[in-house]
PDB file of N, CA and C in Angstrom:
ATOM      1  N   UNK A   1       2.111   9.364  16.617  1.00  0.00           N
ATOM      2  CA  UNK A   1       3.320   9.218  17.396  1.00  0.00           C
ATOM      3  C   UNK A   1       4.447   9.974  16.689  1.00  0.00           C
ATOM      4  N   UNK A   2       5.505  10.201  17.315  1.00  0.00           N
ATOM      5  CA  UNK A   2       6.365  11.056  17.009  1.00  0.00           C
ATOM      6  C   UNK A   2       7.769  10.807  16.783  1.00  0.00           C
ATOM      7  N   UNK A   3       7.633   9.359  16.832  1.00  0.00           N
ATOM      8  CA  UNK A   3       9.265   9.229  16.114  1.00  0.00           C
ATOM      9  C   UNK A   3      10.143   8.969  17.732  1.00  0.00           C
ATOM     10  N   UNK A   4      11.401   8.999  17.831  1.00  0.00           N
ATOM     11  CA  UNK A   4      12.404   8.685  18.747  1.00  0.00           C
ATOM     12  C   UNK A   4      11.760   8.440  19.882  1.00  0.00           C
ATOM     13  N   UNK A   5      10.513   8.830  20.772  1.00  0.00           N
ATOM     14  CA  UNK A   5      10.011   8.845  21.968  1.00  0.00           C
ATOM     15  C   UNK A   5       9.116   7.893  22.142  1.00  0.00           C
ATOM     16  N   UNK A   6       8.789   6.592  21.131  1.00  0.00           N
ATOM     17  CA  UNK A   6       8.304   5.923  21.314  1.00  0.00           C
ATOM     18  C   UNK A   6       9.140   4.925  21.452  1.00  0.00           C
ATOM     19  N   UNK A   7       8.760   3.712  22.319  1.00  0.00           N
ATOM     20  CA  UNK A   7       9.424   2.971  22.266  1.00  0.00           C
ATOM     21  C   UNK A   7       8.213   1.340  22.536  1.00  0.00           C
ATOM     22  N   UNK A   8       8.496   0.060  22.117  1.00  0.00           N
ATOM     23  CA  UNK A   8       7.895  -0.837  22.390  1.00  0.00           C
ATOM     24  C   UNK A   8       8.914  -2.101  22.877  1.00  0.00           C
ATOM     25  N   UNK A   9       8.043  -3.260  23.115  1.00  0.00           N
ATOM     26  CA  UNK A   9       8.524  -4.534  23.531  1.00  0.00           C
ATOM     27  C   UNK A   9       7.690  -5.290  22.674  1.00  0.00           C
ATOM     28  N   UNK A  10       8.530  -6.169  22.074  1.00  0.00           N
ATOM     29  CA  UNK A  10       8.270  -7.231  21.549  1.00  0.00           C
ATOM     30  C   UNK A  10       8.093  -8.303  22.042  1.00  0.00           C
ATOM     31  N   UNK A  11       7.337  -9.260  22.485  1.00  0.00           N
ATOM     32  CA  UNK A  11       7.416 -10.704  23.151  1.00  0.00           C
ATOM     33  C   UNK A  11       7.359 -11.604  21.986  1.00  0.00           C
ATOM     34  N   UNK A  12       8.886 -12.634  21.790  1.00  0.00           N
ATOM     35  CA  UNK A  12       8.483 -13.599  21.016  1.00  0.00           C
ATOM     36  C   UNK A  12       9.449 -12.910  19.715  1.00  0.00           C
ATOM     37  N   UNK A  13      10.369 -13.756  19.034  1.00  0.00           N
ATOM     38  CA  UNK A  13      11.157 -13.492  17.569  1.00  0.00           C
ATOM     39  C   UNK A  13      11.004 -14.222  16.500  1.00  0.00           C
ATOM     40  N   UNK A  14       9.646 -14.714  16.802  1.00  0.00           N
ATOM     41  CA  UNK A  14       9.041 -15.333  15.404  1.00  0.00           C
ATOM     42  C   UNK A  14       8.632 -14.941  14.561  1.00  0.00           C
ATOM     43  N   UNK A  15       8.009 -15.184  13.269  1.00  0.00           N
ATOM     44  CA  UNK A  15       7.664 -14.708  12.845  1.00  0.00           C
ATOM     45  C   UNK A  15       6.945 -12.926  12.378  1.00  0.00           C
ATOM     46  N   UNK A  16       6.159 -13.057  13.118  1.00  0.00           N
ATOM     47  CA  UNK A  16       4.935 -12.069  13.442  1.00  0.00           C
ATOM     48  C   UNK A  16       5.739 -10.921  14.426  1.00  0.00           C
ATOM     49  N   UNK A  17       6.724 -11.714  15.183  1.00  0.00           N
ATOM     50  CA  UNK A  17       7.227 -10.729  16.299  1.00  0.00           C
ATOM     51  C   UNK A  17       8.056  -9.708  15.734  1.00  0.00           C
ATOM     52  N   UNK A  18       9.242 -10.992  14.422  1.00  0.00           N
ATOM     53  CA  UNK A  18      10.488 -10.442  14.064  1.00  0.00           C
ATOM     54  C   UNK A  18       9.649  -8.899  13.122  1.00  0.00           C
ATOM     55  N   UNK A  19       8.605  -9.212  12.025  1.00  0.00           N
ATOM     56  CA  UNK A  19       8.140  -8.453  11.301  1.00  0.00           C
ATOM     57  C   UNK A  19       7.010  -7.746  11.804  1.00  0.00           C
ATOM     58  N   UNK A  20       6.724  -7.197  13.422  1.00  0.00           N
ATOM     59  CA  UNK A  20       6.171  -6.044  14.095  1.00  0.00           C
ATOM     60  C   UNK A  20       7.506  -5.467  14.055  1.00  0.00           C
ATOM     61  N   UNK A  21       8.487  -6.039  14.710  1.00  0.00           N
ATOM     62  CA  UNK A  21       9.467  -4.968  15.358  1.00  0.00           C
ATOM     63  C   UNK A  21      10.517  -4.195  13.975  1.00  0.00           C
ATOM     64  N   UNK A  22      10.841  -5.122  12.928  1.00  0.00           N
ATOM     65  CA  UNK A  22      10.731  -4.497  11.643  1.00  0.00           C
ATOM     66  C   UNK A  22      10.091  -2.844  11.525  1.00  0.00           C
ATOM     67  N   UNK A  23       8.886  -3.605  11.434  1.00  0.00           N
ATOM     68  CA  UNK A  23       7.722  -2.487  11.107  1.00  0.00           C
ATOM     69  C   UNK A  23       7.805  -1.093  12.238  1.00  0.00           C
ATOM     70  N   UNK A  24       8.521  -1.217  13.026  1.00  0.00           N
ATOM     71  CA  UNK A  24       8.208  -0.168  14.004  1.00  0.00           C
ATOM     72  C   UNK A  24       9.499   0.406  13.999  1.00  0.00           C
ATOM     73  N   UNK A  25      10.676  -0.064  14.013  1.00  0.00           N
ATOM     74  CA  UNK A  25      12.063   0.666  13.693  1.00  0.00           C
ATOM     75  C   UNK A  25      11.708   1.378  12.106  1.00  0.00           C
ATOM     76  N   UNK A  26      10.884   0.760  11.588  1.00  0.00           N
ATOM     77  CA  UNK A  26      11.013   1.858  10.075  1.00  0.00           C
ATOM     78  C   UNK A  26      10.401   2.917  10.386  1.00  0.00           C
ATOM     79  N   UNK A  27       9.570   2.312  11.508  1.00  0.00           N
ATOM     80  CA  UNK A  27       8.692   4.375  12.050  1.00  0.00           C
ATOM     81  C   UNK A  27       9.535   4.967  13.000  1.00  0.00           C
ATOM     82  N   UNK A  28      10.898   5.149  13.389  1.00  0.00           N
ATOM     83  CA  UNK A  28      11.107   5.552  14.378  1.00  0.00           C
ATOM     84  C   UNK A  28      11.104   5.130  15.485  1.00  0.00           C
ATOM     85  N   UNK A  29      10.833   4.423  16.208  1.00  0.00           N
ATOM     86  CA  UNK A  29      10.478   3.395  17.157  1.00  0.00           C
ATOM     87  C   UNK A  29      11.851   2.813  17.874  1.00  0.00           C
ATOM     88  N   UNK A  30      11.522   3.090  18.898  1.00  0.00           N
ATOM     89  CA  UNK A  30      12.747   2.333  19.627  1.00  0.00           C
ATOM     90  C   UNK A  30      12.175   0.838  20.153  1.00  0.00           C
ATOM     91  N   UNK A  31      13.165  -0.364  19.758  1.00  0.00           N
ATOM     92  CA  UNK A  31      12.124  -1.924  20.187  1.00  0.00           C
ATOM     93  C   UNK A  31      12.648  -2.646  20.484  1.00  0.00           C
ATOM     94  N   UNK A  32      12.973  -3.411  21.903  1.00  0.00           N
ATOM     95  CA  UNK A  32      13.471  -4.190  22.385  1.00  0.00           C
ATOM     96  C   UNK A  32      12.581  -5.408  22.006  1.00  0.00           C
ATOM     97  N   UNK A  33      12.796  -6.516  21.889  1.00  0.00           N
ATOM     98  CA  UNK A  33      12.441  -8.048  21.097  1.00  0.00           C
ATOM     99  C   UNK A  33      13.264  -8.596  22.141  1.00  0.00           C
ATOM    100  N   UNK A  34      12.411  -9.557  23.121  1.00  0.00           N
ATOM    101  CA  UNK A  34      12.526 -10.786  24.193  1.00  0.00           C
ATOM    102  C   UNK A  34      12.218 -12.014  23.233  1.00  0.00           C
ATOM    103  N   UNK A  35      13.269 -12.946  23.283  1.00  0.00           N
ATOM    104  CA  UNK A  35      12.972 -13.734  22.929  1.00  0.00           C
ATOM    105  C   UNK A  35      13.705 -15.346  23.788  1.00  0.00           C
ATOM    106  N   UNK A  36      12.980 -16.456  24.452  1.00  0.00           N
ATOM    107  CA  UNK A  36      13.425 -16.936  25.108  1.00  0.00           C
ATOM    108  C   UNK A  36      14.214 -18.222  24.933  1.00  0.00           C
ATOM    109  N   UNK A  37      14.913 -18.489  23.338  1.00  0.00           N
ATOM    110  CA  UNK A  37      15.609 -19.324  23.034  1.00  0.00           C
ATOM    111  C   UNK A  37      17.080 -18.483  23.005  1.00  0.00           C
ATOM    112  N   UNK A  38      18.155 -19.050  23.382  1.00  0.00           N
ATOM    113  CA  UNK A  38      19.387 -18.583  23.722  1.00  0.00           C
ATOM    114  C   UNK A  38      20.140 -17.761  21.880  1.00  0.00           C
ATOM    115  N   UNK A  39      19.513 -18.791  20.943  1.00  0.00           N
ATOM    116  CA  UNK A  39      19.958 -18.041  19.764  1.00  0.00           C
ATOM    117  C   UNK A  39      19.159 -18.461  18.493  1.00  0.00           C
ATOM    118  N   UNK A  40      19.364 -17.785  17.921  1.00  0.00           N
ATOM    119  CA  UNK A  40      17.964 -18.722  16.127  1.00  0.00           C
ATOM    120  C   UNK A  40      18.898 -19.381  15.520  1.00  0.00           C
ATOM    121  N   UNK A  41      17.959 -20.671  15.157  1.00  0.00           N
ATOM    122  CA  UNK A  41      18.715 -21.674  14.664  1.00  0.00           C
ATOM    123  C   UNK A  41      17.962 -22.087  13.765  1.00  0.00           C
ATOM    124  N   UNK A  42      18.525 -23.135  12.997  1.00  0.00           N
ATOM    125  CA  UNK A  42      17.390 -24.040  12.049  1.00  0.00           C
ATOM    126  C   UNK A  42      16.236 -24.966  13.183  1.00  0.00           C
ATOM    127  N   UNK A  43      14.978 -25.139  12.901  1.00  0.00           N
ATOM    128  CA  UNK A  43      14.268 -25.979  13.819  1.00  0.00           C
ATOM    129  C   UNK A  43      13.429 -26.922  13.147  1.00  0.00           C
ATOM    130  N   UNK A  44      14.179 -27.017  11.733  1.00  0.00           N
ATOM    131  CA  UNK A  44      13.788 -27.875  10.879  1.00  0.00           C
ATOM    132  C   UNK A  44      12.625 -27.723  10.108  1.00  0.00           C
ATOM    133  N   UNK A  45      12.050 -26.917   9.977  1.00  0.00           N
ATOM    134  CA  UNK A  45      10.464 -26.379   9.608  1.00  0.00           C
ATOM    135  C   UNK A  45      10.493 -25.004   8.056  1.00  0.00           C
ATOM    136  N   UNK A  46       9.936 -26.224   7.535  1.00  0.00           N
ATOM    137  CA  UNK A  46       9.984 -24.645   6.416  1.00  0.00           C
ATOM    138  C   UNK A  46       8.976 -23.277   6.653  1.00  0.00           C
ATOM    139  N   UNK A  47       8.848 -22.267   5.356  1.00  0.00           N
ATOM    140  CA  UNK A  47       8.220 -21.323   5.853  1.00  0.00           C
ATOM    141  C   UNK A  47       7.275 -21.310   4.264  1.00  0.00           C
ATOM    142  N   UNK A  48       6.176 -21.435   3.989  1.00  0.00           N
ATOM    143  CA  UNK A  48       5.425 -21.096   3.139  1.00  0.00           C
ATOM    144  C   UNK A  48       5.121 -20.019   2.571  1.00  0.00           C
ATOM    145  N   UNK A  49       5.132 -18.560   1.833  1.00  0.00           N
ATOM    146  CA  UNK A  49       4.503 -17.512   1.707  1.00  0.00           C
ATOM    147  C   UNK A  49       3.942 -17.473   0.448  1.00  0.00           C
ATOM    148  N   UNK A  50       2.541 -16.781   0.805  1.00  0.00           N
ATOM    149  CA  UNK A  50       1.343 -16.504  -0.693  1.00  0.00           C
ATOM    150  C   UNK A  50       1.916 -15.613  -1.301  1.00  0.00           C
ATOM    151  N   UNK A  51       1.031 -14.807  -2.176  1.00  0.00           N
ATOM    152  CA  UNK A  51       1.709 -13.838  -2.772  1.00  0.00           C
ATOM    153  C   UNK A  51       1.289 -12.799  -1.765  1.00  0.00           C
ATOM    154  N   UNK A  52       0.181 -12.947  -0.835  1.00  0.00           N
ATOM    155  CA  UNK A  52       0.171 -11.808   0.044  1.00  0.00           C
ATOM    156  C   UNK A  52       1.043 -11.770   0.891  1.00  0.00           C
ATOM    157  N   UNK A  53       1.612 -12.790   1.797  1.00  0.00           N
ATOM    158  CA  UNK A  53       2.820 -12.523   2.392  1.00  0.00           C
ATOM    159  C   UNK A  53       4.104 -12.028   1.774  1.00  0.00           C
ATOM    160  N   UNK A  54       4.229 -12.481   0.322  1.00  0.00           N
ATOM    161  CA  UNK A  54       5.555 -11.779  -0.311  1.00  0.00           C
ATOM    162  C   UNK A  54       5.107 -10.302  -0.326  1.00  0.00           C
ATOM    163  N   UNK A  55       4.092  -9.608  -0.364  1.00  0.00           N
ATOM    164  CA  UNK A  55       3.952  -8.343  -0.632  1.00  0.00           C
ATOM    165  C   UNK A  55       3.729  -7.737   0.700  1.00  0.00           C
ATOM    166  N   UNK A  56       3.897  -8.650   1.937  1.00  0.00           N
ATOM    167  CA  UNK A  56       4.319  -8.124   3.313  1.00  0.00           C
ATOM    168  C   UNK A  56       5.398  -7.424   3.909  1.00  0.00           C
ATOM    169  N   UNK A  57       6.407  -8.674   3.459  1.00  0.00           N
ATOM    170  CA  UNK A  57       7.509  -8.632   3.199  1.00  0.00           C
ATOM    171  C   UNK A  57       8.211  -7.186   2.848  1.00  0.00           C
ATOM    172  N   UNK A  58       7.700  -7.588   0.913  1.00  0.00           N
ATOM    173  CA  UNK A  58       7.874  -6.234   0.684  1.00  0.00           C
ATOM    174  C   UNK A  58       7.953  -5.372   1.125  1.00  0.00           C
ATOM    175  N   UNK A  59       6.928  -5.189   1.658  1.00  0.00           N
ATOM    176  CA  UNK A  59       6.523  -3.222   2.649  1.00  0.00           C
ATOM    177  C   UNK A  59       7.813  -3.369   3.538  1.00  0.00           C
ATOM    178  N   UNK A  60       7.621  -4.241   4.123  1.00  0.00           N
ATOM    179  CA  UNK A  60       8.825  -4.058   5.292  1.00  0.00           C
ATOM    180  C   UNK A  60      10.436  -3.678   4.791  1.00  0.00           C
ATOM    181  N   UNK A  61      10.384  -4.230   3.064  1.00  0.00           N
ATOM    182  CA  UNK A  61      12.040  -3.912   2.340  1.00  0.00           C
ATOM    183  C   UNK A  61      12.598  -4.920   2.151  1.00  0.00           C
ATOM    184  N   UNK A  62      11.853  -6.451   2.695  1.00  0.00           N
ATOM    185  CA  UNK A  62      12.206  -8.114   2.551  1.00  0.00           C
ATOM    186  C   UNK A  62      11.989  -8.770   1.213  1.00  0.00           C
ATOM    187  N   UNK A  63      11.460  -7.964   0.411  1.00  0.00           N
ATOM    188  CA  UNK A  63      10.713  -9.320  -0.812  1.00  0.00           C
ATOM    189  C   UNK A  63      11.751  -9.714  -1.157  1.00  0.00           C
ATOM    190  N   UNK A  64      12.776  -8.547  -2.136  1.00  0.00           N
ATOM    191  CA  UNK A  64      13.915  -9.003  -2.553  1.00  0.00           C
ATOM    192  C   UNK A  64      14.732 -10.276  -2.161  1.00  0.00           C
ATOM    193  N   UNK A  65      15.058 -10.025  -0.737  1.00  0.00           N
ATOM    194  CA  UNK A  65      15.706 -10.726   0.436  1.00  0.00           C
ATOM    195  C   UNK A  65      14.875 -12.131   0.546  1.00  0.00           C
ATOM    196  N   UNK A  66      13.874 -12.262   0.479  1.00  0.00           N
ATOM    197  CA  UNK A  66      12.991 -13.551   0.434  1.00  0.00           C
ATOM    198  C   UNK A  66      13.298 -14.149  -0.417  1.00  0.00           C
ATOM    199  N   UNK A  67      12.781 -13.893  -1.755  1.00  0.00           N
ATOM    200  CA  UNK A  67      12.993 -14.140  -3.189  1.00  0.00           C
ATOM    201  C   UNK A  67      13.894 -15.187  -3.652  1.00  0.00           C
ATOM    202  N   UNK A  68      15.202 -14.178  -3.113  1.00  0.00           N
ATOM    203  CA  UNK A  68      16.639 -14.685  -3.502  1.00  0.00           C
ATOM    204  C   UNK A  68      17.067 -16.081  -2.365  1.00  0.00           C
ATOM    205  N   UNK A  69      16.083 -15.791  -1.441  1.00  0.00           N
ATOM    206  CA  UNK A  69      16.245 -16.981  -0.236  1.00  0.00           C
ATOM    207  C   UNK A  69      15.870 -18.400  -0.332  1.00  0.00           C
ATOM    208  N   UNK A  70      14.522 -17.870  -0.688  1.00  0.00           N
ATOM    209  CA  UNK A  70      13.888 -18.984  -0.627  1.00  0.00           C
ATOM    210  C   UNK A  70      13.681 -19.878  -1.842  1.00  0.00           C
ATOM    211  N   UNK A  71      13.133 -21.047  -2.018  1.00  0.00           N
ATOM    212  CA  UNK A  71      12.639 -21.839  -3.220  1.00  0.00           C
ATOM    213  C   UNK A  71      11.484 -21.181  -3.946  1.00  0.00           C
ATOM    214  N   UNK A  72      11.375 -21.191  -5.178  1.00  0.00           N
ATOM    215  CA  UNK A  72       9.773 -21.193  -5.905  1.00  0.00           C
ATOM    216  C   UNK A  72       9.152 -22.613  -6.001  1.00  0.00           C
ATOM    217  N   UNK A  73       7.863 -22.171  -5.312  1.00  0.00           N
ATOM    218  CA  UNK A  73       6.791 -23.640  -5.461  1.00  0.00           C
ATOM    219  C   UNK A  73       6.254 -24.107  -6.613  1.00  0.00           C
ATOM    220  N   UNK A  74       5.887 -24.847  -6.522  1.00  0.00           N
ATOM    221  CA  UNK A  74       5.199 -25.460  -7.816  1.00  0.00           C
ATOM    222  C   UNK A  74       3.319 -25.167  -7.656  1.00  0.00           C
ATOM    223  N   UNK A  75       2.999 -25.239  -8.595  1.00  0.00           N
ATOM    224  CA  UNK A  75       1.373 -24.856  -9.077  1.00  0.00           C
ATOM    225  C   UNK A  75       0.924 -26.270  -7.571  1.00  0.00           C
ATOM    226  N   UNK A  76       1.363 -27.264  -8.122  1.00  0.00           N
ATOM    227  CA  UNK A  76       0.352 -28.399  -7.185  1.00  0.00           C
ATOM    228  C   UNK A  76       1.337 -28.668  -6.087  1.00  0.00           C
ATOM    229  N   UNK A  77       1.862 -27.871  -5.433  1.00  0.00           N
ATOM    230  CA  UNK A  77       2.176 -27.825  -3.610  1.00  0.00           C
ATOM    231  C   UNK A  77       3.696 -27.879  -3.575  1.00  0.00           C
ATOM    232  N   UNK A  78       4.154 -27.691  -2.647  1.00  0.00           N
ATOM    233  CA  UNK A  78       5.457 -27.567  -2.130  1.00  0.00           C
ATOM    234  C   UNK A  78       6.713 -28.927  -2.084  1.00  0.00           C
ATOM    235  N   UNK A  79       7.463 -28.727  -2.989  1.00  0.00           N
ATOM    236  CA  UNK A  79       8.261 -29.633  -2.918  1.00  0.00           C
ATOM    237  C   UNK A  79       9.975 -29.602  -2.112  1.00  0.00           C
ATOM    238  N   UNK A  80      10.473 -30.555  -1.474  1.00  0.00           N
ATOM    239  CA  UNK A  80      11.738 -30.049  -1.050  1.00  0.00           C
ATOM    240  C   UNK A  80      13.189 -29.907  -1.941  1.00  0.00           C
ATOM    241  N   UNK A  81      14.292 -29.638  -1.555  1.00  0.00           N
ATOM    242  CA  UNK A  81      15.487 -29.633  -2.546  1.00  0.00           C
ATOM    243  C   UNK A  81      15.462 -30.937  -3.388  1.00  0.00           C
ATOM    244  N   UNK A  82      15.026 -31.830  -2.724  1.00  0.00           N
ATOM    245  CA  UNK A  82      15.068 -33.522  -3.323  1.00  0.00           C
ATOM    246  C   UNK A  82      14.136 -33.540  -4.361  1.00  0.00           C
ATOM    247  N   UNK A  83      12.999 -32.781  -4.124  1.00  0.00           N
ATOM    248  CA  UNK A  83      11.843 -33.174  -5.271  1.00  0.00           C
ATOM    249  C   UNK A  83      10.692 -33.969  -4.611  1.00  0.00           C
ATOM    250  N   UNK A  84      11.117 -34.275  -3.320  1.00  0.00           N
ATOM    251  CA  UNK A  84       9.831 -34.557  -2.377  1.00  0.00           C
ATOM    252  C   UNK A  84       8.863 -33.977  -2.031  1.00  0.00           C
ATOM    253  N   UNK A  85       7.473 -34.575  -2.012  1.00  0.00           N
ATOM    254  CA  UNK A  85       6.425 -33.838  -1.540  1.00  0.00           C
ATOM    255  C   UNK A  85       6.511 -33.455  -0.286  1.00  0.00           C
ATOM    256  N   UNK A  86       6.369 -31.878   0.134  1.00  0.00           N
ATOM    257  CA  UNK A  86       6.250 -31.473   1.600  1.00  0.00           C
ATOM    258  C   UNK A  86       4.712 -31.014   1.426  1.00  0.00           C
ATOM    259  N   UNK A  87       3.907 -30.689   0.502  1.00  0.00           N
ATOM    260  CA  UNK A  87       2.855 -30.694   0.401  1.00  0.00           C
ATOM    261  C   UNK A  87       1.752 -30.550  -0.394  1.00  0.00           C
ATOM    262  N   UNK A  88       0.960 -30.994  -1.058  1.00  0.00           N
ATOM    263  CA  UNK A  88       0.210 -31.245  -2.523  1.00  0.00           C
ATOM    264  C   UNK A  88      -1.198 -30.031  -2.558  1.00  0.00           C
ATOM    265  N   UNK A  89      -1.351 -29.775  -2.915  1.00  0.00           N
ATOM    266  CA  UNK A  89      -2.590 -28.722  -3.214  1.00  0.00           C
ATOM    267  C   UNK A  89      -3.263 -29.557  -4.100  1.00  0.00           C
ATOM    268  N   UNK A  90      -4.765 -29.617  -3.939  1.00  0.00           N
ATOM    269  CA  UNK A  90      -5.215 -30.912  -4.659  1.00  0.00           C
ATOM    270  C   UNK A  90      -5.730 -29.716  -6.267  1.00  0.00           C
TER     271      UNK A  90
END
């Protein structure tokens, strides 16, 4: 493909959607992203990433931006700001 003359649609600004359409403006890509909630909000739900998703990220130009965002987990599972278990890795 050739840069400016492509163009796509995104269905969906989740996850997977937000980081296709990412991925396709870094090629040139022209990308409209439908998404059918009026605006992004908190929906109360955290977001987990391995080290393969941080090195997803990355490619896209996010790790940094993650990094500095998010919490570091602990070896035996995910804890919240409180120190509560959100989830144990046995």
């Amino acid at each position: 493909m050739t840069g400016s003359a492509d163009t796509a649609l995104v269905v969906g600004g989740g996850v997977a959607g937000l980081a296709a359409a990412a991925s396709m403006l870094q090629q040139g890509w022209s990308v409209t992203v439908l998404e059918q909630a009026p605006e992004f909000t908190e929906v109360g739900a955290g977001l987990a990433l391995t080290a393969n998703g941080l090195s997803a990220l990355a490619g896209l130009g996010l790790g940094d931006t993650a990094r500095a965002t998010g919490h570091r987990l602990h070896m035996a599972g995910t804890m919240n700001e409180r120190g509560d278990w959100l989830m144990r890795i046995p």
